[in-house]
C-alpha atoms as a PDB file:
ATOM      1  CA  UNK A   1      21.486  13.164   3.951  1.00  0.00           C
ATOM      2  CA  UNK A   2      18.865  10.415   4.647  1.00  0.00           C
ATOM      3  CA  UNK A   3      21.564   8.477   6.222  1.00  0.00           C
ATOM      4  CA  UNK A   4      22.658  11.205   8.792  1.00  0.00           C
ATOM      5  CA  UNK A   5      19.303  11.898   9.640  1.00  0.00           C
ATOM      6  CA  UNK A   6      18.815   8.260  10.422  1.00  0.00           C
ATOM      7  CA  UNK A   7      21.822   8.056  12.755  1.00  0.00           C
ATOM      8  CA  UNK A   8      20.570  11.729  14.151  1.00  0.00           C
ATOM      9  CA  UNK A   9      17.096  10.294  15.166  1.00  0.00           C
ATOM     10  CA  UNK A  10      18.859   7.311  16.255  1.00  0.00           C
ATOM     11  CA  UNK A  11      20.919   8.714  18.464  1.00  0.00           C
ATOM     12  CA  UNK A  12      18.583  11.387  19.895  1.00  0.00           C
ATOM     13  CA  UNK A  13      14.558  10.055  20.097  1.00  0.00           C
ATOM     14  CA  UNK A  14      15.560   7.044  22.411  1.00  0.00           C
ATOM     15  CA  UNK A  15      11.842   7.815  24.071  1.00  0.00           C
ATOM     16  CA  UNK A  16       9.673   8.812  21.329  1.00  0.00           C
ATOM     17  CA  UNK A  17       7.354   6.071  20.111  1.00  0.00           C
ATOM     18  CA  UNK A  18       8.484   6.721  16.654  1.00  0.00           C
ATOM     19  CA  UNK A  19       8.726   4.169  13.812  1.00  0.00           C
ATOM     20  CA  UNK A  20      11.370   4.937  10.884  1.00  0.00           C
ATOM     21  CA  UNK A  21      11.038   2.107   7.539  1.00  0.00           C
ATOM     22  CA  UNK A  22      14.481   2.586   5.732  1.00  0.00           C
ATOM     23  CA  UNK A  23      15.125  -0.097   2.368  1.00  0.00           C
ATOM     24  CA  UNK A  24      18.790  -1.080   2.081  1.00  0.00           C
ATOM     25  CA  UNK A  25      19.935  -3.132  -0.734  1.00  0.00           C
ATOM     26  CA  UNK A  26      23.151  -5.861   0.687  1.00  0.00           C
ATOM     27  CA  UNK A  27      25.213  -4.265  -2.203  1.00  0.00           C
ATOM     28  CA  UNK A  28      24.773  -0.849  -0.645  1.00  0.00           C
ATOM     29  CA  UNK A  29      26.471  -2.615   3.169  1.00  0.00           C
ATOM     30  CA  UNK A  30      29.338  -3.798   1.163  1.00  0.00           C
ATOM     31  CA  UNK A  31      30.446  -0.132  -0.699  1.00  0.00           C
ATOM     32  CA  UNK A  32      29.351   1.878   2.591  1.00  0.00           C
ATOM     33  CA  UNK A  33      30.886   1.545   5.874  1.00  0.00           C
ATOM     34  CA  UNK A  34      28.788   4.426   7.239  1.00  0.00           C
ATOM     35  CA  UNK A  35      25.733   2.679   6.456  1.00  0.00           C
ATOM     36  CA  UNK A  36      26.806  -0.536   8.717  1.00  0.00           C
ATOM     37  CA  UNK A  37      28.022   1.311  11.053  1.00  0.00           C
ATOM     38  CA  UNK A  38      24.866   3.360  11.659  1.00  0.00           C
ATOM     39  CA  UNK A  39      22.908   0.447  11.121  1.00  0.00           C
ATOM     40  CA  UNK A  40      25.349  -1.675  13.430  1.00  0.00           C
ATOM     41  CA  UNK A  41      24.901   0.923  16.107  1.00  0.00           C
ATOM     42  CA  UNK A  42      21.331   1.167  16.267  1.00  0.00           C
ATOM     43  CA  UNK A  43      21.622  -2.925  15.931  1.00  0.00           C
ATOM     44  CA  UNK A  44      23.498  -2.830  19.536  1.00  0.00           C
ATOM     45  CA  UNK A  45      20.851  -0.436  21.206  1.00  0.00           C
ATOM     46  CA  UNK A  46      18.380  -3.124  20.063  1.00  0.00           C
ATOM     47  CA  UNK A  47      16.618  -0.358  17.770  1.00  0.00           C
ATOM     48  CA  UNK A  48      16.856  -1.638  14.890  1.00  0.00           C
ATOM     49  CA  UNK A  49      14.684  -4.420  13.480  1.00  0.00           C
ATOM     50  CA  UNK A  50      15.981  -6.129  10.095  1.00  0.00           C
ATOM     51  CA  UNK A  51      13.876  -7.762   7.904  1.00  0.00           C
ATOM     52  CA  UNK A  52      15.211  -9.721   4.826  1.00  0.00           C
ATOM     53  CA  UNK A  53      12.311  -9.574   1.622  1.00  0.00           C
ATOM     54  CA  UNK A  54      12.561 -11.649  -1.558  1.00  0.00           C
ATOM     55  CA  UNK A  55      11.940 -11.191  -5.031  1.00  0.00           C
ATOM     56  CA  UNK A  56       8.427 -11.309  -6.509  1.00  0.00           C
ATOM     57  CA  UNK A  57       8.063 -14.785  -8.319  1.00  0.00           C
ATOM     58  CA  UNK A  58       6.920 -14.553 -11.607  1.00  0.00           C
ATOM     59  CA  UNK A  59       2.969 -14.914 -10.843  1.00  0.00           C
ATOM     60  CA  UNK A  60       3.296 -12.048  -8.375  1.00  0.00           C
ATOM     61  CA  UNK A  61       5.483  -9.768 -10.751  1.00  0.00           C
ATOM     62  CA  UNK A  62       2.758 -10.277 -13.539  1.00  0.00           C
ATOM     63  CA  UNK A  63      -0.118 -10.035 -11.350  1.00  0.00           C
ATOM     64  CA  UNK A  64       1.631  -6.471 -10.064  1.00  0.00           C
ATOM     65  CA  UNK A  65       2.075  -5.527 -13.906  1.00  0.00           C
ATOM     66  CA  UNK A  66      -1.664  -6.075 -14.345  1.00  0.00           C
ATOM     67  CA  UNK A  67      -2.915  -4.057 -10.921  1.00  0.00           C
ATOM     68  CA  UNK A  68      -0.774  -1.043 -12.225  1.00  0.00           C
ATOM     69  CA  UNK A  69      -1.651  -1.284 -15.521  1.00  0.00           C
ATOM     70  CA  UNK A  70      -4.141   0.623 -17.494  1.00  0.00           C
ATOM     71  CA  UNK A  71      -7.919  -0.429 -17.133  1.00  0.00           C
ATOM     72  CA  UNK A  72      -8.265  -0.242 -20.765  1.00  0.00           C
ATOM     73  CA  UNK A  73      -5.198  -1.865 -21.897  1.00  0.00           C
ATOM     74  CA  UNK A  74      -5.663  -5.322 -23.690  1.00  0.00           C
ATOM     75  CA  UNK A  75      -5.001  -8.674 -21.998  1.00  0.00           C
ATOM     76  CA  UNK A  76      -2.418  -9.830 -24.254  1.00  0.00           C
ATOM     77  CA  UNK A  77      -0.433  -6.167 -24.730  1.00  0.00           C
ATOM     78  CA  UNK A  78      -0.551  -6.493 -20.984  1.00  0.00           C
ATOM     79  CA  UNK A  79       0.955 -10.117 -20.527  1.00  0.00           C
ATOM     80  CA  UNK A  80       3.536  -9.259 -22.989  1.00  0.00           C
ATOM     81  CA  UNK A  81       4.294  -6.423 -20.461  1.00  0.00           C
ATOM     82  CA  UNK A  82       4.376  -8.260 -17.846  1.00  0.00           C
ATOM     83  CA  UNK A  83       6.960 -10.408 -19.170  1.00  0.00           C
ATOM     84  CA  UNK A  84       8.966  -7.696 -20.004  1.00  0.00           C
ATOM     85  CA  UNK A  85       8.975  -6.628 -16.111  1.00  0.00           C
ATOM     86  CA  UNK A  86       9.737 -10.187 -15.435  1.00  0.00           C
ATOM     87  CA  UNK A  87      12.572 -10.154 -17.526  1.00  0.00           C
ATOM     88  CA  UNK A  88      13.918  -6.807 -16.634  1.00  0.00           C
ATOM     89  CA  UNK A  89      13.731  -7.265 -12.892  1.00  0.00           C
ATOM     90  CA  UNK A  90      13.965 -10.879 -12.351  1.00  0.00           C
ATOM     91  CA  UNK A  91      11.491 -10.415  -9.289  1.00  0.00           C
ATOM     92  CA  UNK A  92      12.685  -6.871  -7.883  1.00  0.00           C
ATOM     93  CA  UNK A  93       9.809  -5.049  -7.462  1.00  0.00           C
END
């Protein structure tokens, strides 16, 4: 549904000063040729704006694990979380 509304308000707000953030992953361009070729026509109108965004590096994955952690969790119980996150999602936030 998300992806027919996309190509609905792409194909029908050309004036609206509207901005629309959509997160694709490249595995999901390869198994859907819908999503390309919604994303491929938008591409052509020159209404669509791609940007690629890397993984967190380990610093920034264990500094997120500490912001969203618990105030009164312990330093260490929280590093050893943090490496679990690192581990788990090699940088994906």
């Amino acid at each position: 549904m998300s992806l027919r509304f996309l190509a609905f308000l792409g194909r029908r707000l050309h004036e609206a000063p509207i901005l629309v953030a959509v997160s694709v992953r490249e595995e999901e361009l390869i198994d859907s040729q819908l999503l390309r070729s919604t994303l491929d026509e938008l591409a052509g109108e020159d209404r669509l704006v791609c940007l690629t965004l890397a993984g967190l590096g380990r610093e920034d994955t264990l500094a997120l694990v500490r912001r969203i952690g618990r105030v009164d969790s312990h330093a260490a119980s929280m590093a050893q979380r943090g490496e679990q996150v690192w581990e788990a999602s090699a940088g994906n936030p």
